[in-house]
Protein backbone atom coordinates (compact mmCIF):
# COMPACT_ATOMS: atom_id res chain seq x y z
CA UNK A 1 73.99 103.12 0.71
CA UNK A 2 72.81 107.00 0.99
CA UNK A 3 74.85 107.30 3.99
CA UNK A 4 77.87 106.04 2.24
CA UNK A 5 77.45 108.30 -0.20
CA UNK A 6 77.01 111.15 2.09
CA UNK A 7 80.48 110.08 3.93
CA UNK A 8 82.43 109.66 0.28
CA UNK A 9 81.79 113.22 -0.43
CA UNK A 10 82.78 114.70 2.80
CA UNK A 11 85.75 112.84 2.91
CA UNK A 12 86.05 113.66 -1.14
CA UNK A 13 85.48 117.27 -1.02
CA UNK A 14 86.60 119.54 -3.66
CA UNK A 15 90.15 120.34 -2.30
CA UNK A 16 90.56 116.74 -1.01
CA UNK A 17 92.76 115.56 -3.94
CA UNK A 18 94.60 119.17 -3.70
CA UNK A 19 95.39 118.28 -0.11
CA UNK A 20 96.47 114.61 -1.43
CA UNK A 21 99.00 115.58 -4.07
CA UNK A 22 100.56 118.28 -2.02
CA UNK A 23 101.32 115.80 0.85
CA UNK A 24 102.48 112.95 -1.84
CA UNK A 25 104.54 116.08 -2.98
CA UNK A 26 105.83 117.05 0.41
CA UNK A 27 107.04 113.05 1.07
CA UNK A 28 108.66 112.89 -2.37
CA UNK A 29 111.10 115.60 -1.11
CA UNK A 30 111.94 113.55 2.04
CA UNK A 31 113.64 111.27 -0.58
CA UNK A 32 115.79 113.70 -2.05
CA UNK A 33 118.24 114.24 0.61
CA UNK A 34 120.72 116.45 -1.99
CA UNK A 35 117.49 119.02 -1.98
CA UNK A 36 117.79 119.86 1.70
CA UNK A 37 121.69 120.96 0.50
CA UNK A 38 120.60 123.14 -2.19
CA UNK A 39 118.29 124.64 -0.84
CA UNK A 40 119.43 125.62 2.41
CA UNK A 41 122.85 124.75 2.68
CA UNK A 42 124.21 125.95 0.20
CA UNK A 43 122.52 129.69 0.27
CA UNK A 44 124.00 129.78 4.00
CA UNK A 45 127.44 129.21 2.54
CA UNK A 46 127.50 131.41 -0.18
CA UNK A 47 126.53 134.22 2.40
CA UNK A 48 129.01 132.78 4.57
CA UNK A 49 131.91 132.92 2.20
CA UNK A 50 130.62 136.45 0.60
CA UNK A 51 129.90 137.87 3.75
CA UNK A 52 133.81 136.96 5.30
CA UNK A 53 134.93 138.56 1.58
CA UNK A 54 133.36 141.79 2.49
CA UNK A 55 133.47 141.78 6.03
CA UNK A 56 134.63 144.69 7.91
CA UNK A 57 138.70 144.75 7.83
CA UNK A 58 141.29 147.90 7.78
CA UNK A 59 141.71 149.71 4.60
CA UNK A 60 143.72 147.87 2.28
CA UNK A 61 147.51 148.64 2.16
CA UNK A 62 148.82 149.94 -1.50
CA UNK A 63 152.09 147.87 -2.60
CA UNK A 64 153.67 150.15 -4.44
CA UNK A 65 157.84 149.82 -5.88
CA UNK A 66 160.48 152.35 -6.05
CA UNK A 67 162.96 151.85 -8.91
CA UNK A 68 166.23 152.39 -7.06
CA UNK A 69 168.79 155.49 -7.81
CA UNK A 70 170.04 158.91 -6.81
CA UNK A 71 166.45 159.86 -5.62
CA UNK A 72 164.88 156.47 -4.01
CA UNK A 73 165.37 157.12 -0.46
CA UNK A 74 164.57 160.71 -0.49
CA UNK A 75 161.05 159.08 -1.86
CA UNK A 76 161.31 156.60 0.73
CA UNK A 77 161.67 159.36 3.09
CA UNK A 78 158.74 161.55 1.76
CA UNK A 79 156.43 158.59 1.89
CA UNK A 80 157.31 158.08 5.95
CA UNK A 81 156.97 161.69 6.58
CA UNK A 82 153.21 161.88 5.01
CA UNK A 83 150.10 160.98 7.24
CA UNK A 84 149.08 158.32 4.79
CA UNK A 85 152.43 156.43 5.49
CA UNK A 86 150.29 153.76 7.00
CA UNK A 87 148.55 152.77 3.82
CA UNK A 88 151.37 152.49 1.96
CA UNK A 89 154.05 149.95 1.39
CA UNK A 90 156.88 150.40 -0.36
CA UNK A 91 160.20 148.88 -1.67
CA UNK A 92 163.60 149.66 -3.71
CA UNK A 93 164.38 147.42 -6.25
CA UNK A 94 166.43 147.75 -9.36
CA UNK A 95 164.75 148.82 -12.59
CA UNK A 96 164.63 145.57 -14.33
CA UNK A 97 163.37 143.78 -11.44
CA UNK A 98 160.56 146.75 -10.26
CA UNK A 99 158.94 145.82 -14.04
CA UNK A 100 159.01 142.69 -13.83
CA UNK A 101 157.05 142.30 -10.56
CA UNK A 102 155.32 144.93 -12.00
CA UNK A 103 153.99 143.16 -14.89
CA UNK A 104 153.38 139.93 -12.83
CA UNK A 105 151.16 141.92 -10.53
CA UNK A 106 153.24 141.82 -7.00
CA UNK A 107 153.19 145.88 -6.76
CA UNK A 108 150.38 147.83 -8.29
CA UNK A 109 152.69 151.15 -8.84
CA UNK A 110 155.89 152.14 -9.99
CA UNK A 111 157.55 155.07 -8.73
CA UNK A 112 160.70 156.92 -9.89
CA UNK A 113 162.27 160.60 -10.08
CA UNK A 114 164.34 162.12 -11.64
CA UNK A 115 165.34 166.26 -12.54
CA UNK A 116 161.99 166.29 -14.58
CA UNK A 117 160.31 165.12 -11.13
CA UNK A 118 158.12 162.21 -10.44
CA UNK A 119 157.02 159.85 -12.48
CA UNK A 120 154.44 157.05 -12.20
CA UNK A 121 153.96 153.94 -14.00
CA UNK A 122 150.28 152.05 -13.22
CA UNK A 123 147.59 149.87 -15.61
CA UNK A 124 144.30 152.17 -15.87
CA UNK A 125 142.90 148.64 -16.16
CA UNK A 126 143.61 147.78 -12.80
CA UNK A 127 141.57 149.81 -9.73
CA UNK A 128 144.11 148.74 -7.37
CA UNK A 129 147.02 150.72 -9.37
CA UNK A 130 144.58 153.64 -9.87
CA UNK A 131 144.31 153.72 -5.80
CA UNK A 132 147.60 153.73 -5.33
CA UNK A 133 148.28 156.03 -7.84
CA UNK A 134 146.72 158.53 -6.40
CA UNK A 135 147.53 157.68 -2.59
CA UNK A 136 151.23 157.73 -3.25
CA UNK A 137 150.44 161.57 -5.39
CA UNK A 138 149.10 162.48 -2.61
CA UNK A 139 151.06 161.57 0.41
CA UNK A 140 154.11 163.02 -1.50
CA UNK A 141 152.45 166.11 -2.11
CA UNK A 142 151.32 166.13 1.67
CA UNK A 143 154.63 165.72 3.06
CA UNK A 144 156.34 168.21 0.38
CA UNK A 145 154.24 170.89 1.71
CA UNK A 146 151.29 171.28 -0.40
CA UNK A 147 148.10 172.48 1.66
CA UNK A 148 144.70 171.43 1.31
CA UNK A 149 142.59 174.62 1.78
CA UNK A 150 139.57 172.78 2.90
CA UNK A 151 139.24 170.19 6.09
CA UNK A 152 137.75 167.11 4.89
CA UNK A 153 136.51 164.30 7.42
CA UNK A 154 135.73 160.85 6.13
CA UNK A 155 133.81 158.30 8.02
CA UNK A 156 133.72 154.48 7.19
CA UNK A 157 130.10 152.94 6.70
CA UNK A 158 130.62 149.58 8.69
CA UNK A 159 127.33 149.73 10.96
CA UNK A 160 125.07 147.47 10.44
CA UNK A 161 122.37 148.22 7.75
CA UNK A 162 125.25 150.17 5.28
CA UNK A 163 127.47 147.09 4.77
CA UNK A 164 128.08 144.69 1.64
CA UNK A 165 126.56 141.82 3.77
CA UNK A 166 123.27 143.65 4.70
CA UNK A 167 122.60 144.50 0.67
CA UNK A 168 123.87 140.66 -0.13
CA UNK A 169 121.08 138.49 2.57
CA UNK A 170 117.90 140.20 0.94
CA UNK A 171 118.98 139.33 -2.88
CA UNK A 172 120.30 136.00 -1.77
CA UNK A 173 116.51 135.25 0.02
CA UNK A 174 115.16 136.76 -3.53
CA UNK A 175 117.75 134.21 -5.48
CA UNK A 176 116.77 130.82 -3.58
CA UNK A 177 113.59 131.59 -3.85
CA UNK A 178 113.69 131.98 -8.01
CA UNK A 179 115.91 128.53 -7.85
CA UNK A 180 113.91 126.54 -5.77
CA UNK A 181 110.70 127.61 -7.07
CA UNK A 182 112.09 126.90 -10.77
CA UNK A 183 114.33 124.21 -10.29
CA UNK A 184 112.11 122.10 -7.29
CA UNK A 185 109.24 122.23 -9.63
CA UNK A 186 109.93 123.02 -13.25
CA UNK A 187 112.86 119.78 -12.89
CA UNK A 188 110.07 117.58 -10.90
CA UNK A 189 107.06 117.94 -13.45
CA UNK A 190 109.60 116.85 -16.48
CA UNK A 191 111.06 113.85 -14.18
CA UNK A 192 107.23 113.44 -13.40
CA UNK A 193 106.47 113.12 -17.43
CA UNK A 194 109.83 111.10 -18.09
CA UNK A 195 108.54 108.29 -15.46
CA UNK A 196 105.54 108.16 -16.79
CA UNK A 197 103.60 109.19 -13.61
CA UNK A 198 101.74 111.86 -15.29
CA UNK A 199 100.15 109.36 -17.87
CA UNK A 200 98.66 107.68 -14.55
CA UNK A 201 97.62 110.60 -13.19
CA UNK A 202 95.48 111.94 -15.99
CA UNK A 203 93.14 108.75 -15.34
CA UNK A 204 92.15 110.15 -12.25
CA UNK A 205 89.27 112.21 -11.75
CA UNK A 206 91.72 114.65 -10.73
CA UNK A 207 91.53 118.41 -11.83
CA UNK A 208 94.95 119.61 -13.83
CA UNK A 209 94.40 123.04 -11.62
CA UNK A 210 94.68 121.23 -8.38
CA UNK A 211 97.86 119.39 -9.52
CA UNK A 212 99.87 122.41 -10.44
CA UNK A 213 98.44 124.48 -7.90
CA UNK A 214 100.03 121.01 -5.31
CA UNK A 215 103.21 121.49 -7.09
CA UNK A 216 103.59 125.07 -6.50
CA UNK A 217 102.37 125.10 -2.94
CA UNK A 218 104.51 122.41 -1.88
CA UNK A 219 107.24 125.09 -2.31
CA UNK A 220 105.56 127.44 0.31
CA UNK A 221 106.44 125.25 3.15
CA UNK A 222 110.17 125.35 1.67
CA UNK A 223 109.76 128.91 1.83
CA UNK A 224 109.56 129.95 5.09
CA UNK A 225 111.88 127.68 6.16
CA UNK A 226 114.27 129.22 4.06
CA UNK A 227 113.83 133.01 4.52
CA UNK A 228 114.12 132.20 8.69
CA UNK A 229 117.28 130.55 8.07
CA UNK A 230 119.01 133.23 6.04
CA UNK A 231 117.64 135.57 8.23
CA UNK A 232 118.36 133.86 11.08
CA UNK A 233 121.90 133.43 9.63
CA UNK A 234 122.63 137.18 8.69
CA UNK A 235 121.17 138.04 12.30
CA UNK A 236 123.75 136.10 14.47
CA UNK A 237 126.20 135.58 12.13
CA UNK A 238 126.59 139.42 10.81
CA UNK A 239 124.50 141.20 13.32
CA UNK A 240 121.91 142.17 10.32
CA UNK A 241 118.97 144.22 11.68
CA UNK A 242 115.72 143.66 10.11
CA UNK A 243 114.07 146.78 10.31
CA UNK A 244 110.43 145.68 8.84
CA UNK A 245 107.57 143.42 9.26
CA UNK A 246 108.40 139.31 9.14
CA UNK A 247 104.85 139.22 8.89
CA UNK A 248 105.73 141.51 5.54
CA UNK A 249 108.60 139.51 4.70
CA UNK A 250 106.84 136.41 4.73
CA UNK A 251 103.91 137.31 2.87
CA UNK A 252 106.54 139.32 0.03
CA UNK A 253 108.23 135.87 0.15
CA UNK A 254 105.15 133.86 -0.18
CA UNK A 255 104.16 135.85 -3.10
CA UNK A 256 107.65 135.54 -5.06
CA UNK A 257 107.73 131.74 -4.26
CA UNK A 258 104.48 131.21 -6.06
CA UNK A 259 105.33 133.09 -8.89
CA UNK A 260 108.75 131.84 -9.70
CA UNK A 261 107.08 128.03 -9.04
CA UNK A 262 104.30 129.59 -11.62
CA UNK A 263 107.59 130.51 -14.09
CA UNK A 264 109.02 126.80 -13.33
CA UNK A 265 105.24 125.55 -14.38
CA UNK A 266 105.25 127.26 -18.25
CA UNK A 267 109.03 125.97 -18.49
CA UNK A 268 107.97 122.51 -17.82
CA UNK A 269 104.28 122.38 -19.23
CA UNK A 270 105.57 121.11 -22.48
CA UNK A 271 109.38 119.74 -22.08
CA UNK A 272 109.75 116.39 -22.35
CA UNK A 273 113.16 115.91 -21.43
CA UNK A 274 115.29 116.73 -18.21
CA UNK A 275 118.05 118.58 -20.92
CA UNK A 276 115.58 120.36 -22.28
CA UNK A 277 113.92 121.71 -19.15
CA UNK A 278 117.65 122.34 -17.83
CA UNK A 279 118.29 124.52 -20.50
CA UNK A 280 114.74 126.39 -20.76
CA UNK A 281 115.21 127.28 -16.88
CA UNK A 282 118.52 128.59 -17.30
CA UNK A 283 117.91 130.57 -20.02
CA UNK A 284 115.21 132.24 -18.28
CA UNK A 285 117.35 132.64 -14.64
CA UNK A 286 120.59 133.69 -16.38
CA UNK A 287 119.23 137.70 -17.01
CA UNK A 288 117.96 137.91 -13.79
CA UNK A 289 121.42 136.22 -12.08
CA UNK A 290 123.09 138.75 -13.80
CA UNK A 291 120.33 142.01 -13.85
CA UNK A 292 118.15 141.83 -11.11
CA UNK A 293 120.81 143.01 -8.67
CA UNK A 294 121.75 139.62 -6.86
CA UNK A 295 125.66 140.88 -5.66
CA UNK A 296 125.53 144.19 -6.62
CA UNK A 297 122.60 147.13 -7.58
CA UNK A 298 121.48 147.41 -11.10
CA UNK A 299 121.56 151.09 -11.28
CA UNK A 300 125.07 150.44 -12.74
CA UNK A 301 123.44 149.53 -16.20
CA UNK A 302 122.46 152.00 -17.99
CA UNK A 303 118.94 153.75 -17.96
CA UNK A 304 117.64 153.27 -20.87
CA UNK A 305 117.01 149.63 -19.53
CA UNK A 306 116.42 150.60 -16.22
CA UNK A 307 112.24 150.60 -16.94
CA UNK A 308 113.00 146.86 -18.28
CA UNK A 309 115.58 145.59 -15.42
CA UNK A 310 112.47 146.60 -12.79
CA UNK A 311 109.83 144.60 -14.78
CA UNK A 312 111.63 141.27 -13.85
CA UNK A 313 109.89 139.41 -11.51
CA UNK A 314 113.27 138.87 -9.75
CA UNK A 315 114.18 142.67 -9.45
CA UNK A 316 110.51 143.42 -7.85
CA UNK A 317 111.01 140.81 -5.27
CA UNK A 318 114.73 141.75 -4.30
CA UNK A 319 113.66 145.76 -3.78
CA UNK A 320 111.04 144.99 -2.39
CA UNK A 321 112.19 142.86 0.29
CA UNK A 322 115.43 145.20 0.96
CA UNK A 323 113.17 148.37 1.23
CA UNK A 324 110.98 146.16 4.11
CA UNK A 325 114.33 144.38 5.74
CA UNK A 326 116.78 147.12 5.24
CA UNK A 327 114.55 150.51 5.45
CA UNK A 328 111.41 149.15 7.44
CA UNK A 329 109.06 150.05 4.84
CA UNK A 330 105.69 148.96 5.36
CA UNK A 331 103.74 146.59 2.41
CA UNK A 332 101.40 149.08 1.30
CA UNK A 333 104.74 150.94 0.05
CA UNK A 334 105.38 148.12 -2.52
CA UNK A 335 102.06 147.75 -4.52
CA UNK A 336 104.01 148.21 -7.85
CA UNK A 337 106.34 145.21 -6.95
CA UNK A 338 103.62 143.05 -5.52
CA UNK A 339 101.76 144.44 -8.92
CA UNK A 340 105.14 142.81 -10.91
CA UNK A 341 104.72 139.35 -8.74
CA UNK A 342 101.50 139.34 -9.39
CA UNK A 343 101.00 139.83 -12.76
CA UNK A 344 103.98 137.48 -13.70
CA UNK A 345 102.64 134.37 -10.89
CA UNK A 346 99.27 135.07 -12.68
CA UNK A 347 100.01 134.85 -16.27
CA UNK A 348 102.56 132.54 -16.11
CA UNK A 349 100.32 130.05 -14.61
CA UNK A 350 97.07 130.59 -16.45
CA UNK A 351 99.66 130.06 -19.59
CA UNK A 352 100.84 126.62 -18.03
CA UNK A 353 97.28 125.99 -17.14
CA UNK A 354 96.26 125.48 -21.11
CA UNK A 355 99.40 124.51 -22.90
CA UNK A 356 100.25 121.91 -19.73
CA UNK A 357 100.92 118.02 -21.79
CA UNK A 358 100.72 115.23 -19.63
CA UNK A 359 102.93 113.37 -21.82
């Protein structure tokens, strides 16, 4: 009987049920097939599609529209003569007709002249008419004489490491990780509760720690499947260079998976519906979709929220893995990020930890 015992408890040991519920965890998202979609399908598309956007192409050509009369072709003329006559396109119509496709956006400028000299019609709304705006100024004045008293040189930024596509992979490895951490476990505790399998649960011996800490860890092995494949997919797809550590990378990942799945937790601990979880997650995603510099850098806001922008968890993780992929800076550069993760993982799972229901 002693030696029975003896055998229960090694096989029983204190992470034994830890090691359980992750792999029931792990097997639960075999089932799921839409899961392996979401969460890394459909990342790989959306850089896909955003990166062919923004790939590399020749500079846009301005469509601009000369309201025929007296002095159309000698603007026609001025416009060939210029050096920027290969960004511009333009055509003669009559005056009702130049408005017209004016208005229903076809040309993004209207030209004319007449003995009080050129005149321009263009939305201030529109960038595109702005551009051409002052493209068309400019190759007229060019080609009527005027010089430029200082030699400019310009230089497009299409290496790799300066492109759209090399500022897009990082925030879109920082975005899958706040979904799936939110989504894969804040949605599966509340579909957990729903079914009734947490009522079952409770009259275990099992420890509510070693439960949530299953739930968020199952997420890990998600994790670095995902940040290889976008990387993976940037790298042969778009020629990205990772400049820094994987070994940083991974670890910066690690620590943003567990705490957005911590986040997912305190939305979850007390929901008891899949409509009200839904909405709870959202609301907390939707500022950092839209502030935490995703598709494009917060430092357009202004900066008087600037300190508040860089305390979301999502901001700390997306600089901090750009500045390691993008710049090649080492971990012991990010403290204050890791600090953000950190403190955010922390809290929001000792908070989930004591208000958790399990029904």
């Amino acid at each position: 009987m002693a030696d029975t015992a003896q055998q229960a408890r090694r096989t029983n040991g204190r992470w034994a049920g830890y090691w359980h519920l992750l792999l029931a965890r792990m097997k639960e998202l075999q089932r799921e097939p839409e899961v392996i979609f979401w969460v890394f399908g459909f990342p790989l598309l959306l850089a896909l599609g955003l990166g062919i956007a923004f790939r590399d192409k020749p500079a846009d050509i301005a469509s601009v529209v000369i309201v025929e009369g007296p002095n159309s072709q000698k603007l026609v003329a001025l416009l060939r003569q210029s050096p920027e006559h290969g960004a511009i396109r333009a055509d003669v119509l009559g005056e009702r007709t130049t408005l017209d496709q004016f208005r229903l956006g076809k040309y993004a400028l209207v030209v004319s002249m007449d003995d009080q000299g050129v005149h321009y019609r263009y939305d201030p709304a529109r960038p595109e008419s702005v551009l051409a705006r002052s493209q068309v100024d400019d190759a007229l004045q060019s080609a009527a004489g005027r010089k430029n008293p200082i030699n400019t040189v310009a230089t497009a930024a299409s290496e790799p490491g300066a492109r759209y596509i090399d500022f897009l992979i990082p925030g879109l490895i920082g975005m899958n990780l706040m979904n799936s951490g939110m989504w894969g476990i804040g949605f599966a505790t509340v579909d957990m509760r729903q079914r009734k399998l947490l009522k079952r649960l409770i009259a275990t011996p099992m420890r509510r720690s070693d439960f949530l800490l299953a739930l968020m860890s199952s997420r890990l092995v998600l994790m670095v499947i995902e940040v290889a494949l976008l990387l993976g997919f940037g790298a042969l797809v778009f020629h990205l260079r990772v400049e820094g550590s994987l070994l940083a990378i991974l670890l910066i990942g690690t620590l943003g998976a567990v705490s957005f799945g911590a986040i997912g937790l305190l939305t979850a601990c007390r929901a008891q519906k899949i409509e009200s979880v839904s909405g709870l997650i959202n609301l907390v995603m939707m500022p950092m979709w839209i502030f935490s510099g995703v598709f494009f850098s917060y430092e357009r806001f202004p900066e008087m929220v600037q300190p508040a922008i860089r305390a979301l968890p999502l901001t700390a993780l997306n600089d901090a893995l750009r500045a390691i992929i993008l710049q090649g800076a080492p971990l012991s550069s990010q403290f204050a990020r890791i600090g953000v993760l950190a403190l955010w993982g922390v809290l929001c799972f000792v908070l989930a930890l004591r208000w958790f229901r399990w029904s």
